[in-house]
Protein backbone atom coordinates (compact mmCIF):
# COMPACT_ATOMS: atom_id res chain seq x y z
CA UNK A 1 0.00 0.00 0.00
CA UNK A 2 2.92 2.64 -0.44
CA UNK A 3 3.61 2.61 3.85
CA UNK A 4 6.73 3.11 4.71
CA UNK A 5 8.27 2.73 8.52
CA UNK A 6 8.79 6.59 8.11
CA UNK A 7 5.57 7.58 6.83
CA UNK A 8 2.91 9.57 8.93
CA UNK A 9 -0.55 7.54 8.60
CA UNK A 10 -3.82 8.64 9.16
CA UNK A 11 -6.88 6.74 9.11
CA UNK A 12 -10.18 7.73 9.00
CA UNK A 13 -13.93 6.54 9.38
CA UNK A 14 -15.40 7.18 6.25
CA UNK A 15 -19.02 5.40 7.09
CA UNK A 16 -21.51 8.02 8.05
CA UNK A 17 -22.73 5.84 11.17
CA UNK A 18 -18.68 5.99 12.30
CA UNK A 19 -17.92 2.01 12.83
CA UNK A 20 -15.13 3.00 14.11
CA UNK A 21 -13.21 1.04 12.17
CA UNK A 22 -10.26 3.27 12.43
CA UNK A 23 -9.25 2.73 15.60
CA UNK A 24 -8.88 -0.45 15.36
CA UNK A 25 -6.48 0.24 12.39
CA UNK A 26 -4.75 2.48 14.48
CA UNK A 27 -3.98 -0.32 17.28
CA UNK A 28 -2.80 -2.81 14.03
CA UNK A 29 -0.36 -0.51 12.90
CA UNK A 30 1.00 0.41 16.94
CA UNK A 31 0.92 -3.33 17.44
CA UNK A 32 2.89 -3.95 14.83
CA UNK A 33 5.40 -1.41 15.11
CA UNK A 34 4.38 1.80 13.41
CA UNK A 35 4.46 4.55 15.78
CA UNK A 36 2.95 7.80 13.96
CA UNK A 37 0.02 6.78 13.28
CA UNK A 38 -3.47 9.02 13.58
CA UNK A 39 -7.01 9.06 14.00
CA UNK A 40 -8.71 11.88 12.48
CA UNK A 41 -10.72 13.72 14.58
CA UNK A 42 -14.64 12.78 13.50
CA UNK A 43 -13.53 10.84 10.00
CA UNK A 44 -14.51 11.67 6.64
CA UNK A 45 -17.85 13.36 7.67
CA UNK A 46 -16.60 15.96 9.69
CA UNK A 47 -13.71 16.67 7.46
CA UNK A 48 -16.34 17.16 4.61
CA UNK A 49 -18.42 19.50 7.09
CA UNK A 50 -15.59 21.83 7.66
CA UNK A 51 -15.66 22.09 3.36
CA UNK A 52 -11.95 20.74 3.87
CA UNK A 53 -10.65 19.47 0.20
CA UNK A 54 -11.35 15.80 -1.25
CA UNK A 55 -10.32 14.34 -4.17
CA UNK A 56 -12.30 12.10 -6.63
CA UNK A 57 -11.27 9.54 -9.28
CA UNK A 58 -9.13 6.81 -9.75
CA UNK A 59 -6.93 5.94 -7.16
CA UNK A 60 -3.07 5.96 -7.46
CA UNK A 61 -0.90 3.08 -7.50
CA UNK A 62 1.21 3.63 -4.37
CA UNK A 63 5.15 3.60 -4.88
CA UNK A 64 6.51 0.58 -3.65
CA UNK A 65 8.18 0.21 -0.28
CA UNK A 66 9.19 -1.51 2.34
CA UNK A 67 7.86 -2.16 5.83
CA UNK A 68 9.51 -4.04 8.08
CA UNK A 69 7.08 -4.72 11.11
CA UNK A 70 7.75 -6.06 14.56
CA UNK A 71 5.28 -7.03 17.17
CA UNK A 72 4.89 -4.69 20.42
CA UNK A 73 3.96 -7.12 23.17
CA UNK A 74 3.52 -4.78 25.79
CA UNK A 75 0.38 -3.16 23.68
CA UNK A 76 -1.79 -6.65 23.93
CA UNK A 77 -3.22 -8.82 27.37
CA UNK A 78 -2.98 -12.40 27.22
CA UNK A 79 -6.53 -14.25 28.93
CA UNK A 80 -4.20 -15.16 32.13
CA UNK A 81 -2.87 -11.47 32.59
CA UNK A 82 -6.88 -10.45 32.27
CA UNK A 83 -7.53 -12.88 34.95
CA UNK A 84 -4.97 -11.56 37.16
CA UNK A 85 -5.67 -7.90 36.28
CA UNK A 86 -9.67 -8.98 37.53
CA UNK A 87 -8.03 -9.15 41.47
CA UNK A 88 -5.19 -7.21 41.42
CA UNK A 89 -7.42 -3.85 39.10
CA UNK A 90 -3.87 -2.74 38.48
CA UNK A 91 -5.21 -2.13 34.50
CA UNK A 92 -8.10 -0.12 33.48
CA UNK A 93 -10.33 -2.42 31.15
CA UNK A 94 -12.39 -0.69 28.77
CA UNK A 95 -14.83 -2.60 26.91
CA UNK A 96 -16.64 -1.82 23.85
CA UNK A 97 -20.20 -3.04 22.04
CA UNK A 98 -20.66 -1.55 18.55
């Protein structure tokens, strides 16, 4: 897709109901080692409202490049570490239903 190690990312919701999708691409690319990565504030819609620009039309092919990934272990909980995390509440756990 033309991402580089170096490259700022942002990723945005562009569904109107705001899956939220983009988030979760966010964590993917921390997870797996890209650090400047962003979430645009209220996606595609609320870029549009603000009459920000947009471009239509084909899509480019993205230069090719290379990404070399590694795995941040600290960023996920295995089930044990939830289990202990349920006693000691040394971890905030956040939980989500979309």
């Amino acid at each position: 897709m033309g991402v580089g190690n170096g490259d700022h990312v942002v990723v945005y919701d562009g569904h109107s109901e705001g899956l939220m999708a983009s988030a979760r691409v966010w964590w993917m690319f921390r997870l797996f080692g890209h650090e400047r990565v962003s979430v645009l504030d209220g996606g595609l819609r609320r870029w549009k409202f603000h009459w920000f620009p947009t471009v239509s039309g084909e899509p480019h092919t993205p230069e090719a490049t290379n990404f070399t990934a590694f795995f941040n272990p600290h960023l996920l909980r295995t089930y044990q570490q939830m289990l202990h995390n349920h006693t000691s509440r040394h971890e905030q756990v956040v939980y989500t239903c979309t």
